[in-house]
Protein backbone atom coordinates (compact mmCIF):
# COMPACT_ATOMS: atom_id res chain seq x y z
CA UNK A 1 -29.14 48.30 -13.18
CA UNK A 2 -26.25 49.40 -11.30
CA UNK A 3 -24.43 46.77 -9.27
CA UNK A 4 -21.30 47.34 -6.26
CA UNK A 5 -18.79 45.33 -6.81
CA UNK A 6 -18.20 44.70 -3.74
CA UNK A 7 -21.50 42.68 -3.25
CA UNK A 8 -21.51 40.57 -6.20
CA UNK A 9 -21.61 37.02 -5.47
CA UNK A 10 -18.83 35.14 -6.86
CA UNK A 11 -19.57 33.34 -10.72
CA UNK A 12 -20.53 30.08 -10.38
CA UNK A 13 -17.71 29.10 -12.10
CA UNK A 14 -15.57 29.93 -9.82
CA UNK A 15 -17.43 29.12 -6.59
CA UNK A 16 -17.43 25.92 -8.62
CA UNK A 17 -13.61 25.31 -8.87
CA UNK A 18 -13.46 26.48 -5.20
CA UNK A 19 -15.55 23.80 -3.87
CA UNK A 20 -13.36 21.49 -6.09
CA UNK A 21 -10.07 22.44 -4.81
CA UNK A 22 -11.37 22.12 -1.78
CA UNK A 23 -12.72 18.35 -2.21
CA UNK A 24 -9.29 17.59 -3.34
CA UNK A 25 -7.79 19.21 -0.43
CA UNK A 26 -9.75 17.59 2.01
CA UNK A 27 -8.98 14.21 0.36
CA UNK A 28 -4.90 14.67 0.77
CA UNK A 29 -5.37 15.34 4.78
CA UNK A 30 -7.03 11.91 5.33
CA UNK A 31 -5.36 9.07 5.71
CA UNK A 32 -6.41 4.97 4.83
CA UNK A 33 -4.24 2.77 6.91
CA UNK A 34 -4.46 -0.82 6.75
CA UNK A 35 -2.21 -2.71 9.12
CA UNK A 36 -1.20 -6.09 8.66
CA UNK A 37 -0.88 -8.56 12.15
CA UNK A 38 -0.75 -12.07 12.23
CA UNK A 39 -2.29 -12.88 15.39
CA UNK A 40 -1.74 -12.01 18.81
CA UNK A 41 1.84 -12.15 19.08
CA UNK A 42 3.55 -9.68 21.11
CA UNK A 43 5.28 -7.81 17.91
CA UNK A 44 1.62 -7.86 16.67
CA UNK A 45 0.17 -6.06 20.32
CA UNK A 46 2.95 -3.60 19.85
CA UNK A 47 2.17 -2.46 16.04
CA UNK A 48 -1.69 -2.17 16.98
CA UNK A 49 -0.92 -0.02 19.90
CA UNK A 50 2.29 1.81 18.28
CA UNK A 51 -0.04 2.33 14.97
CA UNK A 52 -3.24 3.41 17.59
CA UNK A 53 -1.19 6.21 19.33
CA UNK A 54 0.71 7.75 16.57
CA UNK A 55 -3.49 7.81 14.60
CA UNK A 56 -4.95 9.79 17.84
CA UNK A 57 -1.98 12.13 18.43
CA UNK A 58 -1.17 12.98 14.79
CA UNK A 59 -4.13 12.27 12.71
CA UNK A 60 -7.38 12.82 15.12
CA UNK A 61 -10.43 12.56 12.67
CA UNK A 62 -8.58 12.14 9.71
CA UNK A 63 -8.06 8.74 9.34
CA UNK A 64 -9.49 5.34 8.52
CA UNK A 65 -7.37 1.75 10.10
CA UNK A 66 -8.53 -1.03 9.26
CA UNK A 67 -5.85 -4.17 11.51
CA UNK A 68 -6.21 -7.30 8.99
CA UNK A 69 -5.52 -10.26 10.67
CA UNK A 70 -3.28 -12.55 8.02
CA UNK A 71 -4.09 -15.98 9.88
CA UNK A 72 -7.69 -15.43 10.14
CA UNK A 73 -7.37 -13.56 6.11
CA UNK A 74 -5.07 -15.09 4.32
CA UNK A 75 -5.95 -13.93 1.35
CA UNK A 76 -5.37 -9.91 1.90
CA UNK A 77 -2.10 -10.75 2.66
CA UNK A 78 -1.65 -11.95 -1.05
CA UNK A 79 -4.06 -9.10 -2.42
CA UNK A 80 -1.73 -6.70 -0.59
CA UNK A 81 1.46 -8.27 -1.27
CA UNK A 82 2.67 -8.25 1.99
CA UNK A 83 5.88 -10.40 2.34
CA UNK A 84 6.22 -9.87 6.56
CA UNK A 85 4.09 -9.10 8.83
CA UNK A 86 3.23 -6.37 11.40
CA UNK A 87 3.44 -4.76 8.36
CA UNK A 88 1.25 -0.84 7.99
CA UNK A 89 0.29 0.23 4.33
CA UNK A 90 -0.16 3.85 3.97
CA UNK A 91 -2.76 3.70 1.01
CA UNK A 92 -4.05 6.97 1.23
CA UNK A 93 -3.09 10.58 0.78
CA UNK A 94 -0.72 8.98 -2.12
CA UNK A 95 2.10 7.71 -2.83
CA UNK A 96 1.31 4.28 -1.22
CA UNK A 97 3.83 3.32 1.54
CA UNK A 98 4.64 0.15 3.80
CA UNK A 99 6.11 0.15 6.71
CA UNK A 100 7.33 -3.10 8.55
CA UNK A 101 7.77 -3.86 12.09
CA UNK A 102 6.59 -3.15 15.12
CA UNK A 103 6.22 0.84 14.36
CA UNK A 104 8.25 1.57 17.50
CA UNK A 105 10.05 4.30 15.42
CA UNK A 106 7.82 7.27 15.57
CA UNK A 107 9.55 10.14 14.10
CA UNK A 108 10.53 7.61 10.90
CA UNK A 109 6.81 6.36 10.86
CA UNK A 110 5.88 10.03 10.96
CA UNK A 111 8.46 11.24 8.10
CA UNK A 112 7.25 8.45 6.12
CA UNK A 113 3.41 9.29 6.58
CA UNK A 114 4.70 13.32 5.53
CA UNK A 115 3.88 14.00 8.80
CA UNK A 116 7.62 15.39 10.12
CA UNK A 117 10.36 16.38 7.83
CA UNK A 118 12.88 13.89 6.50
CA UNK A 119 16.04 14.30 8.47
């Protein structure tokens, strides 16, 4: 049987290790952002809207936040070690980061999530 190289279908193997690198790929672009508030103070209003805006400009559908609310959850404040609050944990693609404040700083927010060069 004669067969055109030019038809073959790829070996699974390698269709495979495609699909693969492809998963892993997909897997570095999105983001898991948990944001620590405690409250309704002001500083807290201005993370949860700083965090919201940078999420839909920068990372629209690739991203998971999840705002944690320290007074109502005490406890993922100790899970997370978080020492001040608005505080946003970058868990996902790695490494893990934390940022405190308010998140008013966008382009240092955005070089720290490796989404803007590093000055």
């Amino acid at each position: 049987m004669n067969h055109n190289k030019d038809t073959d279908t790829p070996p699974l193997q390698d269709a495979s290790a495609a699909f693969e690198q492809a998963l892993e790929e997909a897997d570095q672009d999105h983001y898991l952002l948990k944001l620590y508030v405690s409250g309704m103070t002001p500083n807290s209003q201005r993370a949860i809207k700083n965090v919201q805006k940078i999420c839909e400009e920068y990372l629209q559908g690739r991203f998971e936040l999840e705002i944690i609310d320290i007074y109502q959850q005490p406890i993922f404040a100790k899970d997370g070690q978080i020492v001040a609050v608005p505080t946003l944990v970058k868990e996902l693609p790695p490494p893990l980061r934390k940022f405190i404040g308010d998140l008013s700083q966008t382009e240092r927010i955005l070089a720290g999530l490796d989404l803007r060069k590093k000055n």
